[in-house]
Protein backbone atom coordinates (compact mmCIF):
# COMPACT_ATOMS: atom_id res chain seq x y z
CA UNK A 1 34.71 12.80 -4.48
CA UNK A 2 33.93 14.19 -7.46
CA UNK A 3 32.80 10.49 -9.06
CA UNK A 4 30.26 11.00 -5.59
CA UNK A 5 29.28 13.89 -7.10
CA UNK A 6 28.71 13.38 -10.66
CA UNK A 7 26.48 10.21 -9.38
CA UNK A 8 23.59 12.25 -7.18
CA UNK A 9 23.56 14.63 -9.62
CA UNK A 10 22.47 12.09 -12.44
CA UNK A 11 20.39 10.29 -10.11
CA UNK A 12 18.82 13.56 -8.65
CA UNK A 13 17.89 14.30 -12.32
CA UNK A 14 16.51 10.98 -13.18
CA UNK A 15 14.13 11.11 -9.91
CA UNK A 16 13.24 14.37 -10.66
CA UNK A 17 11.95 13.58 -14.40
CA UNK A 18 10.62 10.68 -13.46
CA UNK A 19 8.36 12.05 -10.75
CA UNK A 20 7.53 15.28 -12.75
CA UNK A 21 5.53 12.82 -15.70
CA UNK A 22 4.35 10.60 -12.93
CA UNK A 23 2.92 13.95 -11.67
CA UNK A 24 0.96 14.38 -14.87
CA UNK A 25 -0.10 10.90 -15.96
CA UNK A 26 -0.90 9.44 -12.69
CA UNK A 27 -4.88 9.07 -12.63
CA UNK A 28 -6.75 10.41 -9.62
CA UNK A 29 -9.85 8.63 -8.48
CA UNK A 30 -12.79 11.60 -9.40
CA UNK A 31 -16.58 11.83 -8.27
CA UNK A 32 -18.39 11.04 -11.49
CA UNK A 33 -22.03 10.41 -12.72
CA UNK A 34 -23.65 7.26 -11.00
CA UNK A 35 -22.17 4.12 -13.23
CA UNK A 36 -24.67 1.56 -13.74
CA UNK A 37 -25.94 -0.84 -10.67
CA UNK A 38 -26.65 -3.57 -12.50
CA UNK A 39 -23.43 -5.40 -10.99
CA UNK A 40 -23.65 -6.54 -7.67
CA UNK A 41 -20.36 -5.47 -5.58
CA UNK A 42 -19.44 -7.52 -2.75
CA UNK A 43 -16.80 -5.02 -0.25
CA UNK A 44 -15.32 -7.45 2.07
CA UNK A 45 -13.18 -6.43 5.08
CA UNK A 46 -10.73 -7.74 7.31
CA UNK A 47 -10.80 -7.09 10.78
CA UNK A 48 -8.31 -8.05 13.45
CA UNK A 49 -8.93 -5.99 16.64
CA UNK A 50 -10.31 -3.07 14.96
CA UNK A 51 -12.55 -1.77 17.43
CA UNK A 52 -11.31 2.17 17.50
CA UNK A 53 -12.01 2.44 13.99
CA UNK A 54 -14.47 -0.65 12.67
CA UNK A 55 -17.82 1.50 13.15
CA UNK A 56 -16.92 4.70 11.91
CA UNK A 57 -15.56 2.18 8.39
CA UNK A 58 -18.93 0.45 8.38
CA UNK A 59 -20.57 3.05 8.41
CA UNK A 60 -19.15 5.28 5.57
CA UNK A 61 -19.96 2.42 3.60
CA UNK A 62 -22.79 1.87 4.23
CA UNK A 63 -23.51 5.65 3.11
CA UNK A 64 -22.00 5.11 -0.56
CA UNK A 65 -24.11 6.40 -3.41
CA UNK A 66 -23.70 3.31 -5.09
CA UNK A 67 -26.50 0.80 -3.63
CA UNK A 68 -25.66 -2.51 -5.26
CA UNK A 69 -23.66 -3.60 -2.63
CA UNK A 70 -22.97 -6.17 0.37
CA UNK A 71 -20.62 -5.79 2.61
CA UNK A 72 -18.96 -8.38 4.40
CA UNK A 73 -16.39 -7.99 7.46
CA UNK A 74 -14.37 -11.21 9.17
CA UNK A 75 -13.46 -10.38 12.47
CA UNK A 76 -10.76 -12.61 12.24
CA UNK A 77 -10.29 -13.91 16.35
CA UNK A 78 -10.35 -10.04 17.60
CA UNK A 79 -10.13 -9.88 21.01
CA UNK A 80 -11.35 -6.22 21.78
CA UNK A 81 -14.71 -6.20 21.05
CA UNK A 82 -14.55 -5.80 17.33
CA UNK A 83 -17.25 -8.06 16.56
CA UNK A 84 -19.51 -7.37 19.03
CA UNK A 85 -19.64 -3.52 17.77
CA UNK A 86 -20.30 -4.92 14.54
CA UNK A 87 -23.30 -6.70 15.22
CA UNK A 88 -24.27 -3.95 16.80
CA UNK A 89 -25.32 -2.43 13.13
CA UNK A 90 -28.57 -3.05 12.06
CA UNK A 91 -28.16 -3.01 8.04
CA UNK A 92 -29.36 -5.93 5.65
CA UNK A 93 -26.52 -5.24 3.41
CA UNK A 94 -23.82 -6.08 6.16
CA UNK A 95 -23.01 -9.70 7.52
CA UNK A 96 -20.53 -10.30 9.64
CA UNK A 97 -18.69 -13.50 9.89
CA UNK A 98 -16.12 -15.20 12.32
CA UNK A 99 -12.48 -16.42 10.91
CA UNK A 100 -11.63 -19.87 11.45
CA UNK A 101 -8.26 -20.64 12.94
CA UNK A 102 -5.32 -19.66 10.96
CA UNK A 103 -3.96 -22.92 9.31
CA UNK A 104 -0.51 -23.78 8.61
CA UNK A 105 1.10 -22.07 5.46
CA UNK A 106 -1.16 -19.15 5.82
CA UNK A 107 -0.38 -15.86 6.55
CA UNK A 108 -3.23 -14.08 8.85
CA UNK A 109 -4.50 -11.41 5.91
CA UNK A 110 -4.67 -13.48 2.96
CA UNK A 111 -6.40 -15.93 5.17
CA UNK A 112 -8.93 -13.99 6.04
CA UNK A 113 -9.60 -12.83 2.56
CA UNK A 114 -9.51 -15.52 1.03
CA UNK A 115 -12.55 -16.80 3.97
CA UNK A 116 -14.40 -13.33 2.65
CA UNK A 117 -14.25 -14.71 -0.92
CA UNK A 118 -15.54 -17.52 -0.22
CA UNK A 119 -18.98 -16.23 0.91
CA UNK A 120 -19.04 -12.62 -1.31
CA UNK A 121 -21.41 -13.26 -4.21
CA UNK A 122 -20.82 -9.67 -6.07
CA UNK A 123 -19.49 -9.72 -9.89
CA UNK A 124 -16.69 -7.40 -8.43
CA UNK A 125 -14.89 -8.05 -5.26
CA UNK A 126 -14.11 -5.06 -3.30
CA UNK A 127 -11.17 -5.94 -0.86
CA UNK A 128 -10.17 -3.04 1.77
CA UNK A 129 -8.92 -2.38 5.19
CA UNK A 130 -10.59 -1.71 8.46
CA UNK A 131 -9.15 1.24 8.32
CA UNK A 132 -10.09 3.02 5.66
CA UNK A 133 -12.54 5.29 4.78
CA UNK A 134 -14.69 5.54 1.71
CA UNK A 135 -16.57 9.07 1.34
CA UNK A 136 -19.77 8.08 -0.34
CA UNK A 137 -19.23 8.75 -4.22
CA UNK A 138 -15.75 6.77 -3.56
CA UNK A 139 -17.25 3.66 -4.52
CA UNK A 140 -18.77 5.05 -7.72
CA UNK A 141 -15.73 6.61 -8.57
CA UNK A 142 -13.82 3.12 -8.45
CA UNK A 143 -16.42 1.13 -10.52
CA UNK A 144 -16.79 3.70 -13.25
CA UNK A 145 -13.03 3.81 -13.78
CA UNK A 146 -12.18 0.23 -13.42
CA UNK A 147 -15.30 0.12 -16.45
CA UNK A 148 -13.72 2.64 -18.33
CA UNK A 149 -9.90 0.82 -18.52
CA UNK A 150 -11.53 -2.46 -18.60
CA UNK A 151 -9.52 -3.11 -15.66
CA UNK A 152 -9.03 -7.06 -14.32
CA UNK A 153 -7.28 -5.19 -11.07
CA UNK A 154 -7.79 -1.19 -10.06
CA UNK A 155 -6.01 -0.74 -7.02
CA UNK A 156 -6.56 3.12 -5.23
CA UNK A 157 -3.30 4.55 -3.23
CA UNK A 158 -5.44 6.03 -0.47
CA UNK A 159 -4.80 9.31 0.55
CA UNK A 160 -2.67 8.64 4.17
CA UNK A 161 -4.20 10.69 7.16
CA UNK A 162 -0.96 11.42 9.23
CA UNK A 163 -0.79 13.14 12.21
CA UNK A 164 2.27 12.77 14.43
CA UNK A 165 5.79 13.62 13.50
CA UNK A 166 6.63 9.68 12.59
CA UNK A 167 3.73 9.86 10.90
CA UNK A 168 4.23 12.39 8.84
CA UNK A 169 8.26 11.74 7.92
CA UNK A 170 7.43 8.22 7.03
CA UNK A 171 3.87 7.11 6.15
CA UNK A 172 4.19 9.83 2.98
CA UNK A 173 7.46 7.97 1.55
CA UNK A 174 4.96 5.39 0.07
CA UNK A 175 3.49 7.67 -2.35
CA UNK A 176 7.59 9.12 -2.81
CA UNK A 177 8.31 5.52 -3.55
CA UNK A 178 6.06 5.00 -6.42
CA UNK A 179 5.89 8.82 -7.89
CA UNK A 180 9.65 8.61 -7.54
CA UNK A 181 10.89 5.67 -8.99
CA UNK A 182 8.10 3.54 -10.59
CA UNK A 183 7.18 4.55 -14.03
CA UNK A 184 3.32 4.73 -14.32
CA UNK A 185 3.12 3.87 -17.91
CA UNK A 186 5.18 0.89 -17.44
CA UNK A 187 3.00 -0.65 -14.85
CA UNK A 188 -0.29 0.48 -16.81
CA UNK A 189 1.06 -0.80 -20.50
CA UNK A 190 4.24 -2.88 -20.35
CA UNK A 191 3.55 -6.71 -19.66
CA UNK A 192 6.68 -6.89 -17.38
CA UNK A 193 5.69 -7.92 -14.28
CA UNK A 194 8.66 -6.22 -12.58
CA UNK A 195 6.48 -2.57 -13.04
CA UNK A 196 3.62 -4.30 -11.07
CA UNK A 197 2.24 -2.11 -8.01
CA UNK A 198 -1.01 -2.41 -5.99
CA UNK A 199 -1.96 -0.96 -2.00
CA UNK A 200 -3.86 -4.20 -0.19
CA UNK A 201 -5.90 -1.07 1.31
CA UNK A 202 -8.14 -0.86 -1.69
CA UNK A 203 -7.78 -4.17 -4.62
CA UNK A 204 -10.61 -4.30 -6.49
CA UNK A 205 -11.27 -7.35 -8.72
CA UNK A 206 -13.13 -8.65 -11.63
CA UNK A 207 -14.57 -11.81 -9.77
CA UNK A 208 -13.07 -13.75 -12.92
CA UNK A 209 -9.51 -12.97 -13.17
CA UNK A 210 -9.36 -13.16 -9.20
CA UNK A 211 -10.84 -17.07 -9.06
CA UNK A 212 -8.70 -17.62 -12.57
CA UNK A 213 -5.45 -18.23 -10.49
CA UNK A 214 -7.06 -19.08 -6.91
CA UNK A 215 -7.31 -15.85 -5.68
CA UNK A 216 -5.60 -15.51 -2.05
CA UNK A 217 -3.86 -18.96 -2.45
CA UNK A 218 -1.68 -18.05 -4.31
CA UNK A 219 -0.07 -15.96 -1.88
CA UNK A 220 -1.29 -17.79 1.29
CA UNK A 221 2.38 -17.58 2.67
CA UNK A 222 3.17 -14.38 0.99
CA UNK A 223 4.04 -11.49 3.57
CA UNK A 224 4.14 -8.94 0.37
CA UNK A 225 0.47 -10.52 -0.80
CA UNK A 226 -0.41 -6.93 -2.91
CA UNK A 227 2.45 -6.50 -5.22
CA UNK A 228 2.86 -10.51 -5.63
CA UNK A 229 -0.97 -10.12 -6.16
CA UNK A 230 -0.50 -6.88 -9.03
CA UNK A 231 2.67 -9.23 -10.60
CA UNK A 232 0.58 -12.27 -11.08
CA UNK A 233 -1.96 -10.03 -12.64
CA UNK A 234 0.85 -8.76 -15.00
CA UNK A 235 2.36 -12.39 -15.69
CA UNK A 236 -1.27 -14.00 -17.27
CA UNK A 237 -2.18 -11.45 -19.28
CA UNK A 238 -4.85 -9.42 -17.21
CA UNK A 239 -5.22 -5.85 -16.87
CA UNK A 240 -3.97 -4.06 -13.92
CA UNK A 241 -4.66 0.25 -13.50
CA UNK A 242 -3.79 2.25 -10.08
CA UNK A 243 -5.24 5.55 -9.12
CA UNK A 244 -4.58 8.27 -6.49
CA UNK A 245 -7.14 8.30 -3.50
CA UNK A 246 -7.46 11.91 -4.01
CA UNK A 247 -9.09 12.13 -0.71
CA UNK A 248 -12.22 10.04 -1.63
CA UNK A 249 -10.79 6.97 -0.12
CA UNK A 250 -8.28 7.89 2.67
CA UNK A 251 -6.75 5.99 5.48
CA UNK A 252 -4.79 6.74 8.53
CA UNK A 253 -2.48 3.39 8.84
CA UNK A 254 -0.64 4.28 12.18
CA UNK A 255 -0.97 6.60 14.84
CA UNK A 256 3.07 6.45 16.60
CA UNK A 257 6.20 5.75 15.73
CA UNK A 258 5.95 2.03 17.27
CA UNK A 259 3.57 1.50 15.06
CA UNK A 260 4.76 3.43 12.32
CA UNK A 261 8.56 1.31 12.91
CA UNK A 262 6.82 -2.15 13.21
CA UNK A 263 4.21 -1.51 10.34
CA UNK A 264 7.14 -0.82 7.47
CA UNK A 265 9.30 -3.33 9.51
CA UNK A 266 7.26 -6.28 8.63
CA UNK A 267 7.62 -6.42 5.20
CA UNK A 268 9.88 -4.23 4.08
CA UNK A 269 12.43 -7.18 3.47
CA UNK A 270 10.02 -9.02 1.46
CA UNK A 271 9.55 -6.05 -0.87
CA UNK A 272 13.83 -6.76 -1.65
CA UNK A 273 12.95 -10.63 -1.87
CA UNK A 274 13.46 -10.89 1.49
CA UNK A 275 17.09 -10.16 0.25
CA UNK A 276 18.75 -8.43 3.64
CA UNK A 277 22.07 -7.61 0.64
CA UNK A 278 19.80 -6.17 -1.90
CA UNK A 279 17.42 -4.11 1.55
CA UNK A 280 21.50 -3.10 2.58
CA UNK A 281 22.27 -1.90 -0.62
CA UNK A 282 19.09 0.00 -1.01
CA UNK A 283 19.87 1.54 2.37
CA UNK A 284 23.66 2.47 1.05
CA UNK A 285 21.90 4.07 -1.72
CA UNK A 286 19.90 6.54 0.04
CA UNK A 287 22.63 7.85 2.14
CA UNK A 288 24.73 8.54 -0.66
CA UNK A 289 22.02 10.40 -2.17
CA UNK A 290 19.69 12.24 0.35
CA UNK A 291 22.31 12.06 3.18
CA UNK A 292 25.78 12.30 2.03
CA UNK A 293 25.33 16.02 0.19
CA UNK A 294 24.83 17.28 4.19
CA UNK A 295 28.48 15.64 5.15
CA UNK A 296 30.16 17.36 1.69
CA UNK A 297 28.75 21.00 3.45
CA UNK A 298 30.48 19.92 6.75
CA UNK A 299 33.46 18.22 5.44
CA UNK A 300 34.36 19.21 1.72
CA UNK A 301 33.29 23.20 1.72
CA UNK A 302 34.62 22.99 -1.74
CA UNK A 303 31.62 21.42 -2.69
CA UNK A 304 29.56 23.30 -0.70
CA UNK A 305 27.02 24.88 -3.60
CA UNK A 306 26.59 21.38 -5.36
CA UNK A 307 25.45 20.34 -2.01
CA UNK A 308 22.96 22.94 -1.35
CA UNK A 309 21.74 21.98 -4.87
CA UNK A 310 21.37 18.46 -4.07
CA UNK A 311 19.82 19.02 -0.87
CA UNK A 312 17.35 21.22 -2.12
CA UNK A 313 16.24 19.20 -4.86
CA UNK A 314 15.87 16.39 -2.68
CA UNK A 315 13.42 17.90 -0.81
CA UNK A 316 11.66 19.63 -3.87
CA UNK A 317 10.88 16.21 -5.54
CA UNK A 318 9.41 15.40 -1.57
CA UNK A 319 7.27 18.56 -1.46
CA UNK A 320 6.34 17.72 -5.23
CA UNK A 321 4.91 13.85 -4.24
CA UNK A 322 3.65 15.44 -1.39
CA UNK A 323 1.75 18.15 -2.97
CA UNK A 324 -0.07 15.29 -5.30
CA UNK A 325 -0.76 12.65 -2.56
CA UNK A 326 -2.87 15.68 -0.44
CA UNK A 327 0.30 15.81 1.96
CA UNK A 328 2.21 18.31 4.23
CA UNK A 329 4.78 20.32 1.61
CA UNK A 330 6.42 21.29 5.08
CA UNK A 331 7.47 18.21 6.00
CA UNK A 332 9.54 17.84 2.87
CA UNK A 333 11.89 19.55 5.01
CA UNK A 334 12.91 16.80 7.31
CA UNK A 335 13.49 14.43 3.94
CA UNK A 336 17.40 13.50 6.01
CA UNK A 337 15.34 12.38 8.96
CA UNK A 338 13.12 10.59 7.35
CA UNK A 339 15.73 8.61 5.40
CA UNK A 340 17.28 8.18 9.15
CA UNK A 341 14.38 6.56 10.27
CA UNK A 342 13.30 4.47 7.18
CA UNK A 343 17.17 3.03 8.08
CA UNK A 344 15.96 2.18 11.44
CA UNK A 345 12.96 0.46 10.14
CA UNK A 346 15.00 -1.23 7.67
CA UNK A 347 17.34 -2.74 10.49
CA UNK A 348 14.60 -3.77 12.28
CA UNK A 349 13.05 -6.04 9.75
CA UNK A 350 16.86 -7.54 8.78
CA UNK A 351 17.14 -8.28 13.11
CA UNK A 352 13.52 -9.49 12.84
CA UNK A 353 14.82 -11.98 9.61
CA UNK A 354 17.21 -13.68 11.69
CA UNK A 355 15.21 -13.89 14.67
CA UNK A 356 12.14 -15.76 13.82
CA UNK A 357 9.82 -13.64 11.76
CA UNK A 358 8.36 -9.88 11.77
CA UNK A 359 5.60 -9.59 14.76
CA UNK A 360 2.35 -7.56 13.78
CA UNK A 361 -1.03 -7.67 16.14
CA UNK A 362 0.18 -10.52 18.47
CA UNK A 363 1.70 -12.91 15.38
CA UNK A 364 4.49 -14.06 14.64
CA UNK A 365 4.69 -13.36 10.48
CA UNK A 366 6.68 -16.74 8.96
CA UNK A 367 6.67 -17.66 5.46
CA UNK A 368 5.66 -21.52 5.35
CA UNK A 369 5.26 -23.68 2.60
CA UNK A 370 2.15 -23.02 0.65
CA UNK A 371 -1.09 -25.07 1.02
CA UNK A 372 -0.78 -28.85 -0.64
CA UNK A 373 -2.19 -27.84 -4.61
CA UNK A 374 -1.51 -23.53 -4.18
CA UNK A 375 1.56 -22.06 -5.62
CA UNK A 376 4.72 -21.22 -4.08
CA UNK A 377 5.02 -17.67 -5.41
């Protein structure tokens, strides 16, 4: 018991420091003076039955203060009327474009974006979600810093938009996840590739470096196509910076806890290596830390006060991540139930693993050999 102990403790103090610098170093995307225009930006979108959301997303950008702009937006085989809305806009800086069949070896995203950079013609390649919004100095904001750290990749953690309870107790972990335990500096500065981080909500590219090592194909069957992105980056040499959304760019990504569950579920394995040992032992880990210290009140009173202690500074280094990331403090309090359900999303994706492949918007996900020529990363 008292090894149990001595081992939160440490760790409770090493996520605590940890997340205290992140705190302070971690850039923030800011509204700044207009950069200059003279580079064309091309913002290209994937859409895959998008239709709640697609207009309101066109539209904010199409309202950025930046001008030098197309956007393009795949509506990649939607069958709710995405596309139609979309050529419902009447702006000459939007075209809209259908997606060809998903080949063999592909998976549906990088397919699609790798269609979209194909026909974008912008120095800088813009790659977001449907559903996310840009307020309109956002896209300022994110050329004038990627000029400023000379960045080959800036990728933006949007601010999430959460509204019901699985929302809030498990959309806001992402930010916990990378304030928590991912050293900033490291990922800015160190040329290990293992510190590597981006959000597929908002890449942004130096047209270059992203047609340097084939851009989308070389994750083509890659579930976890961000972060394999961000560690290719890191591996030749190139630049990579992140920044906090900080409300300019902000997205909601679910709206219930079906989609909250299934969301996380699809590639949370492939963020272990699609290691189910290496997702089980991550799982072990967070009950010992953020679960176990509620048992020792219940079943070892003796240790009652170091329990309080850990339990509370659990939930401070939640509020603290939450405070940064524009989230709910409040909801720090539920940190145990959130760990609860992130270990029912987690089981989900190991059942998924041995029966056929995670499921997202009517696919089966399976990792296939890469394209004949494209790396197998």
């Amino acid at each position: 018991m008292e090894f149990l102990v001595y081992f939160i403790a440490k760790v409770l103090i090493a996520l605590s420091g940890l997340t205290i610098i992140n705190v302070l170093t971690f850039p923030r995307l800011k509204s700044t003076t207009q950069p200059n225009e003279e580079t064309l930006v091309s913002i290209l979108i994937p859409a895959r039955n998008e239709a709640h959301i697609i207009s309101q997303t066109v539209n904010n950008l199409l309202s950025q203060t930046y001008t030098n702009f197309e956007l393009i937006v795949l509506d990649d085989n939607s069958t709710d009327g995405t596309g139609q809305l979309l050529r419902q806009i009447d702006d000459p800086r939007l075209t809209v474009i259908s997606g060809k069949p998903l080949p063999s070896g592909w998976m549906g995203k990088s397919w699609a974006c790798h269609q979209l950079s194909q026909v974008a013609k912008g120095e800088i390649l813009v790659f977001t979600d449907a559903d996310v919004q840009w307020s309109p100095p956002a896209l300022s904001a994110v050329i004038r810093q990627m000029s400023e750290h000379n960045a080959d990749l800036f990728t933006v953690w949007s601010t999430q938009q959460t509204i019901t309870p699985a929302e809030r107790l498990t959309v806001p972990l992402m930010a916990f996840a990378i304030l928590t335990y991912l050293p900033t500096f490291m990922t800015h500065y160190s040329p290990f590739s293992v510190f590597a981080a981006a959000n597929g909500q908002c890449m942004v590219w130096k047209r270059d470096t992203y047609t340097t090592f084939g851009g989308h194909t070389a994750v083509a069957n890659n579930v976890l196509d961000d972060v394999t992105l961000a560690r290719i980056v890191k591996q030749t040499g190139y630049t990579l910076r992140m920044a906090d959304g900080n409300r300019l760019i902000s997205c909601r990504m679910y709206d219930s806890w079906e989609a909250v569950r299934d969301g996380f579920a699809k590639n949370i394995l492939a963020g272990y290596g699609n290691s189910v040992v290496a997702l089980s032992l991550s799982i072990i880990f967070h009950f010992v830390v953020f679960l176990l210290p509620i048992l020792f009140v219940l079943l070892a009173p003796e240790y009652s006060i170091w329990s309080l202690v850990f339990i509370g500074q659990a939930m401070l280094i939640r509020a603290l991540s939450a405070s940064f990331t524009h989230q709910r403090r409040i909801d720090a309090l539920g940190m145990p139930i959130s760990v609860i359900l992130m270990t029912v999303i987690a089981m989900r994706s190991i059942i998924w693993h041995y029966s056929g492949g995670p499921r997202w918007k009517g696919r089966i996900i399976q990792t296939q050999p890469a394209p004949e020529g494209q790396p197998n990363v």
